[in-house]
PDB file of N, CA and C in Angstrom:
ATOM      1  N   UNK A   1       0.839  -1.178   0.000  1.00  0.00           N
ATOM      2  CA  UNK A   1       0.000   0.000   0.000  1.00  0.00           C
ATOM      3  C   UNK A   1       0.889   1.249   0.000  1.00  0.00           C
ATOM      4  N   UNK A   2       0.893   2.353  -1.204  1.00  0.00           N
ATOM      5  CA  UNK A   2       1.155   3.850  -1.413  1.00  0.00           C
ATOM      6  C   UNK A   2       0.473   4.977  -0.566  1.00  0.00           C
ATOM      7  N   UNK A   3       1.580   5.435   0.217  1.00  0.00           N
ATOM      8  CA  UNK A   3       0.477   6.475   1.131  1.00  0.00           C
ATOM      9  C   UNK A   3       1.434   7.897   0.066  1.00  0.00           C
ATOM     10  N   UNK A   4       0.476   8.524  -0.313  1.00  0.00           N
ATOM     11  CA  UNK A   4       1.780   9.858  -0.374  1.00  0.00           C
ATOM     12  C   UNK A   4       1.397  10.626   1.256  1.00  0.00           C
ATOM     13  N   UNK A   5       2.862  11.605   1.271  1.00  0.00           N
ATOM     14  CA  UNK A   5       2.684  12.125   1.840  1.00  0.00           C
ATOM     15  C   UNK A   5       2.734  13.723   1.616  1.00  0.00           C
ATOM     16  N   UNK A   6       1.962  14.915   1.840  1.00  0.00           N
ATOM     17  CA  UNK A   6       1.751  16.248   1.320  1.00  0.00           C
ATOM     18  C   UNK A   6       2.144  17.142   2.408  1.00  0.00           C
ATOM     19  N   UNK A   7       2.841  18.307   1.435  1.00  0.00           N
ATOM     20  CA  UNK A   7       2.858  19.488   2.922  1.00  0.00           C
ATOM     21  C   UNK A   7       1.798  19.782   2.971  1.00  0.00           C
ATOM     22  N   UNK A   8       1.862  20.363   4.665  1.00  0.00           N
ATOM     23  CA  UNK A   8       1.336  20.589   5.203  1.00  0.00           C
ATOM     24  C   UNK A   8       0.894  22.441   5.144  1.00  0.00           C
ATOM     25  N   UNK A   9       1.658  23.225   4.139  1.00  0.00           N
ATOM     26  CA  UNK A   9       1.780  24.295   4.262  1.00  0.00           C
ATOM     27  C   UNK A   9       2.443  24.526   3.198  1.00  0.00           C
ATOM     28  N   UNK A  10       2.571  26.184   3.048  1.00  0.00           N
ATOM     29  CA  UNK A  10       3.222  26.748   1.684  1.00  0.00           C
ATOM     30  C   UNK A  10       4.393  27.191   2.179  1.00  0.00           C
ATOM     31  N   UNK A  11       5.678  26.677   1.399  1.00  0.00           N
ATOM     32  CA  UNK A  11       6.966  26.824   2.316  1.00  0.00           C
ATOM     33  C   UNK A  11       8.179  26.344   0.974  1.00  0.00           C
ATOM     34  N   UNK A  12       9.308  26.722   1.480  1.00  0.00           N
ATOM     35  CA  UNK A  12      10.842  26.361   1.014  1.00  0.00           C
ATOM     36  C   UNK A  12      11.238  24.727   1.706  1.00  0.00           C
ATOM     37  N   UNK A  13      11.571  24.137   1.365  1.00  0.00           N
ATOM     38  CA  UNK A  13      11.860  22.929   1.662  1.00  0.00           C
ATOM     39  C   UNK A  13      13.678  23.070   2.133  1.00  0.00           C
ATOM     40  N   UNK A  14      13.662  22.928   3.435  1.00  0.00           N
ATOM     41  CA  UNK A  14      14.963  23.173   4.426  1.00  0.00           C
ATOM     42  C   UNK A  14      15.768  22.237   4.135  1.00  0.00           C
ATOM     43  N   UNK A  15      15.116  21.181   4.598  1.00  0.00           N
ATOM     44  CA  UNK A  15      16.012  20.258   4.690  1.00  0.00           C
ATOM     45  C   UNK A  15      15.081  18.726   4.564  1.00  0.00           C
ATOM     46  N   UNK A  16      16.041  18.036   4.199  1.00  0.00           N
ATOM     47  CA  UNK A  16      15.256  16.635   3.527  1.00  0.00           C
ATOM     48  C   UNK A  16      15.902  14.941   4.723  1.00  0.00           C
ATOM     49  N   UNK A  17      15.601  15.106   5.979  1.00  0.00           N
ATOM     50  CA  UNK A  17      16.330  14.306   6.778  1.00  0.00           C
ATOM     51  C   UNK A  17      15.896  12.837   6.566  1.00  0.00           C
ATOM     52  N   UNK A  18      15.696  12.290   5.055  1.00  0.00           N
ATOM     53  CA  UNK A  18      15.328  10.799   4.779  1.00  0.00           C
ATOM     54  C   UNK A  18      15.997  10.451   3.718  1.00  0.00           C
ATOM     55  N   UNK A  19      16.030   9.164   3.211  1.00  0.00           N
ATOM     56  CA  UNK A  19      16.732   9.046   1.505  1.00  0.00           C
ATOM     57  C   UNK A  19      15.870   8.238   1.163  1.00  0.00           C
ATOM     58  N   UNK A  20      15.890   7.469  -0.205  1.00  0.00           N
ATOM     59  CA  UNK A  20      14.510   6.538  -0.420  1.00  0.00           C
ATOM     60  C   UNK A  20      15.446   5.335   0.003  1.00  0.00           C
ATOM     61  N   UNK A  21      14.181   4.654   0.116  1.00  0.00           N
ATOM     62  CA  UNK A  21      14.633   3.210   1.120  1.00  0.00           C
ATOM     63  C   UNK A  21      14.873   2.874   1.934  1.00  0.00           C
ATOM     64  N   UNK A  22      14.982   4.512   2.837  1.00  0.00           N
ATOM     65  CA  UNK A  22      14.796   4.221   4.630  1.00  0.00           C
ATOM     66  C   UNK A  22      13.509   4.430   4.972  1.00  0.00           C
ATOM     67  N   UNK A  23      14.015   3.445   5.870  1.00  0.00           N
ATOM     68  CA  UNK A  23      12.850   3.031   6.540  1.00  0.00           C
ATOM     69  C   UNK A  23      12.254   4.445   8.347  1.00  0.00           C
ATOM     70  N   UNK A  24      10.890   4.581   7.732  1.00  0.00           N
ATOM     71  CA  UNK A  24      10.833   5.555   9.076  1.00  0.00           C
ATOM     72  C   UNK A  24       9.555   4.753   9.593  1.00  0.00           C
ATOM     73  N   UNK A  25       9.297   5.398  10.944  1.00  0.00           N
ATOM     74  CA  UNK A  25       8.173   5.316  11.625  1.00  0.00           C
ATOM     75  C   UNK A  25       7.468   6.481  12.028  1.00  0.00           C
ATOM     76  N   UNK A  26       5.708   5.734  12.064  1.00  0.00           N
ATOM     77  CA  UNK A  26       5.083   7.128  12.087  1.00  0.00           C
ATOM     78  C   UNK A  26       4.864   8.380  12.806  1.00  0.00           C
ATOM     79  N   UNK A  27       5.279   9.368  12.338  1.00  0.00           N
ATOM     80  CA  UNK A  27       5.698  10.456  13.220  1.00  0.00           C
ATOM     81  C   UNK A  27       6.786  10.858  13.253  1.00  0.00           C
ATOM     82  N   UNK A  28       7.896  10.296  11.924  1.00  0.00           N
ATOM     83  CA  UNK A  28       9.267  10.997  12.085  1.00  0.00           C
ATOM     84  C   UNK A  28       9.417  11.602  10.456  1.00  0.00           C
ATOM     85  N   UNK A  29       9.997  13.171  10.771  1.00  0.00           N
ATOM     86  CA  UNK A  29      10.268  13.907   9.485  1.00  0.00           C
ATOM     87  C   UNK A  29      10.352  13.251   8.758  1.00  0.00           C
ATOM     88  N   UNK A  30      10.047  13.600   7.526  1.00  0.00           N
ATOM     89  CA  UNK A  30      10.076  13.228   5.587  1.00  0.00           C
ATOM     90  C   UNK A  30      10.934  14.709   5.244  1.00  0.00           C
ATOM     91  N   UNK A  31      10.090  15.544   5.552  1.00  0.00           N
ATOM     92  CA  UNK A  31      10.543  16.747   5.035  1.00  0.00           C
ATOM     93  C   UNK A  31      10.380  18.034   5.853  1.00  0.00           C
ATOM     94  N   UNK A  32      11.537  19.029   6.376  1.00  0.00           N
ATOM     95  CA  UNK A  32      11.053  20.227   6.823  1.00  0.00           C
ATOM     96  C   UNK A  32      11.251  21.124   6.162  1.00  0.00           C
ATOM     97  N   UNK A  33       9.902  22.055   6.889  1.00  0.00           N
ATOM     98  CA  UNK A  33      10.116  23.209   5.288  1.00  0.00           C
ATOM     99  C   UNK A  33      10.387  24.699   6.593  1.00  0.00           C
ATOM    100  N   UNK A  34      10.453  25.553   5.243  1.00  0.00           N
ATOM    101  CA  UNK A  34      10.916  26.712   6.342  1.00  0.00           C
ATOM    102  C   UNK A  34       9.769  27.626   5.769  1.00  0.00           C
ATOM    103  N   UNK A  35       9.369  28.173   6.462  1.00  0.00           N
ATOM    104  CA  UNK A  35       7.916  29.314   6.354  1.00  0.00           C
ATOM    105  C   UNK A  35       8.029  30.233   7.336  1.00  0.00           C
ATOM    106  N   UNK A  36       8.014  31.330   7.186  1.00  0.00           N
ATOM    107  CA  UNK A  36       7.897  32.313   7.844  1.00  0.00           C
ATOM    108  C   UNK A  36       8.686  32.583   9.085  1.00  0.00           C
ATOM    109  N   UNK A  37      10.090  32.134   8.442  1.00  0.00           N
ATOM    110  CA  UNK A  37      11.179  32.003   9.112  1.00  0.00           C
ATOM    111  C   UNK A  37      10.649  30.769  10.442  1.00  0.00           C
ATOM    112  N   UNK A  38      10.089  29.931  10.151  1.00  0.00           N
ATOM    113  CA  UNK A  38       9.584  29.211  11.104  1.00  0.00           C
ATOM    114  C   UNK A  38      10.131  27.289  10.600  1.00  0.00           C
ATOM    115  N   UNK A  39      10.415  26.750  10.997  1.00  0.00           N
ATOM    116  CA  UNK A  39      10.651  25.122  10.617  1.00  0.00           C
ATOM    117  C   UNK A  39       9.509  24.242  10.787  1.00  0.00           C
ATOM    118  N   UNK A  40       8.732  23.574   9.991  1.00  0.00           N
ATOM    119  CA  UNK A  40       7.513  22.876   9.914  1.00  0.00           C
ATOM    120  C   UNK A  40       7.902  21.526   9.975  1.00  0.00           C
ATOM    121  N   UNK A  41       7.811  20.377   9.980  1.00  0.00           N
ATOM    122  CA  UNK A  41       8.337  19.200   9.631  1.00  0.00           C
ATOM    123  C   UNK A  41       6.970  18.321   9.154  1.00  0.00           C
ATOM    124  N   UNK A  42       6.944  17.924   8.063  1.00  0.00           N
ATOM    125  CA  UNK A  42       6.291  17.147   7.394  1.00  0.00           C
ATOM    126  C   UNK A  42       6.049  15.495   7.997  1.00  0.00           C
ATOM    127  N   UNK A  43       5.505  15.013   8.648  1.00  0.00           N
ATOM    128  CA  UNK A  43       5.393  13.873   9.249  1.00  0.00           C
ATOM    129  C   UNK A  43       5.040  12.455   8.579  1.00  0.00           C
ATOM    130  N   UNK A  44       5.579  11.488   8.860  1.00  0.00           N
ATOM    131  CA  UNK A  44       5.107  10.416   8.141  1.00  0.00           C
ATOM    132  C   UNK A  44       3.310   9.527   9.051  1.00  0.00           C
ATOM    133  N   UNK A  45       2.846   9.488   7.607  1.00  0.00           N
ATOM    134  CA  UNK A  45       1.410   9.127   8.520  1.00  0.00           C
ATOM    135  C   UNK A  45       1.340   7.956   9.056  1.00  0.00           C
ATOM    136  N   UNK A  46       2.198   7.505   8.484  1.00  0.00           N
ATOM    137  CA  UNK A  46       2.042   5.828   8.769  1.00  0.00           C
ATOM    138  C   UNK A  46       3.864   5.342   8.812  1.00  0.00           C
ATOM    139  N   UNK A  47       3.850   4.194   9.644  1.00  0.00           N
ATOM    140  CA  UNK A  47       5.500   3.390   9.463  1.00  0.00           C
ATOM    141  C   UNK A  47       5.392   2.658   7.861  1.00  0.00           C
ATOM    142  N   UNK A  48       6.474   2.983   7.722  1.00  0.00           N
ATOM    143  CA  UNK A  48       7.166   1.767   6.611  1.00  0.00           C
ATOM    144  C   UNK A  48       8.230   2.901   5.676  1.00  0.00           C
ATOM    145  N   UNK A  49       8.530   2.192   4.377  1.00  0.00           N
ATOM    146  CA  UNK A  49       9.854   2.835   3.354  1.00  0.00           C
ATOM    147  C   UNK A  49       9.631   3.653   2.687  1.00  0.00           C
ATOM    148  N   UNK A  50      10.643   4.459   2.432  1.00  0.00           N
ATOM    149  CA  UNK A  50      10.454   6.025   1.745  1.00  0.00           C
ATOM    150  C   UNK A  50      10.323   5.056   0.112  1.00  0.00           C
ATOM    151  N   UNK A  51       9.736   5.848  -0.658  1.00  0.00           N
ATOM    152  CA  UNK A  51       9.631   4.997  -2.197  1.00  0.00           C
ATOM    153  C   UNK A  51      10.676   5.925  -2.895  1.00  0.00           C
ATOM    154  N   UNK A  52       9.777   7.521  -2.413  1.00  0.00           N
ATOM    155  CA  UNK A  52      10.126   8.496  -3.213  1.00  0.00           C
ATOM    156  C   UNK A  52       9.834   9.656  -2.819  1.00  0.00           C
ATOM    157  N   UNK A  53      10.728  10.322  -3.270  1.00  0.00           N
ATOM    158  CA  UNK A  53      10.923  11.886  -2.793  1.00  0.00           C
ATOM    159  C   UNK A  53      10.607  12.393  -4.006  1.00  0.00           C
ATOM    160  N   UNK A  54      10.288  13.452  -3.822  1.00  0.00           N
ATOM    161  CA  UNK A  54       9.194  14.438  -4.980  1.00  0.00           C
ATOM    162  C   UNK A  54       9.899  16.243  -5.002  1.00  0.00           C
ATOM    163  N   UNK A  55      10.205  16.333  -4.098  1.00  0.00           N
ATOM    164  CA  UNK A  55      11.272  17.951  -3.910  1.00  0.00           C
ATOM    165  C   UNK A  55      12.561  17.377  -3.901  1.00  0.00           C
ATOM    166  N   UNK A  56      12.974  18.529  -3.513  1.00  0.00           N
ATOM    167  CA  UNK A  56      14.586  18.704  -3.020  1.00  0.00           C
ATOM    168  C   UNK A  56      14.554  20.188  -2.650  1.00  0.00           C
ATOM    169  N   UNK A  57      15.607  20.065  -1.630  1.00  0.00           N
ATOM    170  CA  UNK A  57      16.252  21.204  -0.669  1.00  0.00           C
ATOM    171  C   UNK A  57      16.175  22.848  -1.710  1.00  0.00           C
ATOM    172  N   UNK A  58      15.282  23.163  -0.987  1.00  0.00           N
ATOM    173  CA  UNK A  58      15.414  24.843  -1.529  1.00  0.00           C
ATOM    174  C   UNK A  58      13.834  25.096  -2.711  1.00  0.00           C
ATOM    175  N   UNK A  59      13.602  24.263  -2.837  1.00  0.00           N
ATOM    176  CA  UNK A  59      12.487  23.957  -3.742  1.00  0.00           C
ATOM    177  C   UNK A  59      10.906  24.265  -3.012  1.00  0.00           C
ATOM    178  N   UNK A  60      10.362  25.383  -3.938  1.00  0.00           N
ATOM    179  CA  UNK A  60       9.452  25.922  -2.870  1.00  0.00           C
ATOM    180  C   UNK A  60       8.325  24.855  -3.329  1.00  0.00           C
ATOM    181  N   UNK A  61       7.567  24.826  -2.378  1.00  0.00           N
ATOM    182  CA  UNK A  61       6.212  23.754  -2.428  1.00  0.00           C
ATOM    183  C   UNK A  61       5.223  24.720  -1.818  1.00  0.00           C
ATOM    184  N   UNK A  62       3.546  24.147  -2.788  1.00  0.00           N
ATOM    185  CA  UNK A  62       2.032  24.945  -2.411  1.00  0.00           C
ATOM    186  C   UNK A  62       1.341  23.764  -0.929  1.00  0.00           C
ATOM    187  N   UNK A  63       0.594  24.269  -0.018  1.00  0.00           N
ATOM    188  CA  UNK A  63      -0.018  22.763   0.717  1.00  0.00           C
ATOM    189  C   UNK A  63      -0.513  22.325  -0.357  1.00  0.00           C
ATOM    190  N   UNK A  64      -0.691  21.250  -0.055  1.00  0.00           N
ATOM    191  CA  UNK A  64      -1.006  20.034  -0.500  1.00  0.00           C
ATOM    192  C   UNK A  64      -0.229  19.111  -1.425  1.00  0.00           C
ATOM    193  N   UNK A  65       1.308  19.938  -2.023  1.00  0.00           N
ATOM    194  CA  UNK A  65       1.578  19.374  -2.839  1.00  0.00           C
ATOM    195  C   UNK A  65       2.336  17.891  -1.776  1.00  0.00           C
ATOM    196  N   UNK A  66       2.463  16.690  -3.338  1.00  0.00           N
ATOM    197  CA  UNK A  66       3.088  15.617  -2.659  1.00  0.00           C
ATOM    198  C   UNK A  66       4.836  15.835  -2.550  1.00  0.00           C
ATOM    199  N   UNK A  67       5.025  15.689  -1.509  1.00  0.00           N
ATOM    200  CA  UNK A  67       6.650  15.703  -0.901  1.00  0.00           C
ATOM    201  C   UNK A  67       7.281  14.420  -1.111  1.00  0.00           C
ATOM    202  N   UNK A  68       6.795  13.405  -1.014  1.00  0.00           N
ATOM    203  CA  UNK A  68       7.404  11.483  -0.664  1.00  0.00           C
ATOM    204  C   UNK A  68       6.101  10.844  -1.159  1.00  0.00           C
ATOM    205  N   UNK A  69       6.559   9.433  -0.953  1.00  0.00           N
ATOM    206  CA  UNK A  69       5.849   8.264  -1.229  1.00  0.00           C
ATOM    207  C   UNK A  69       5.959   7.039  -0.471  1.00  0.00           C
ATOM    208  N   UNK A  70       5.179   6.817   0.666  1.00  0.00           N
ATOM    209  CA  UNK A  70       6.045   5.687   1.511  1.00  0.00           C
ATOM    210  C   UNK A  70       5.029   4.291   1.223  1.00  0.00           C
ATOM    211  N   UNK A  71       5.808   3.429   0.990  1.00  0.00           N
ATOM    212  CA  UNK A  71       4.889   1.914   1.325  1.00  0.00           C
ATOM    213  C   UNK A  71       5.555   1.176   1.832  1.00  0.00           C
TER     214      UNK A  71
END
């Protein structure tokens, strides 16, 4: 099962603390973005493997867009 996962907000993408094929659990960064001089962190909804990453660092994103892909 494909969950994407979407920001949460309209933001610059800081920093990217995953690679594909690690493995996270739910509730640990995919992606933080920086907004309003503020750090957001994008959460994973569910445990299991990154598929795919969809940004990169510095790359501004709208909410909702998809950030990752975990199954």
């Amino acid at each position: 099962m494909t969950s994407e996962i979407k920001a949460n907000i309209a933001g610059v993408v800081f920093q990217i603390p995953v690679g594909v094929g690690d493995w996270v659990n739910q509730g640990d960064p995919i992606v933080i973005l920086e907004s309003m001089k503020m750090e957001i962190p994008v959460e994973a909804p569910r445990s299991g493997v990154v598929r795919e990453l969809s940004v990169r660092e510095g790359a501004t994103v709208q909410e909702g867009d998809v950030v990752a892909r975990l199954e």
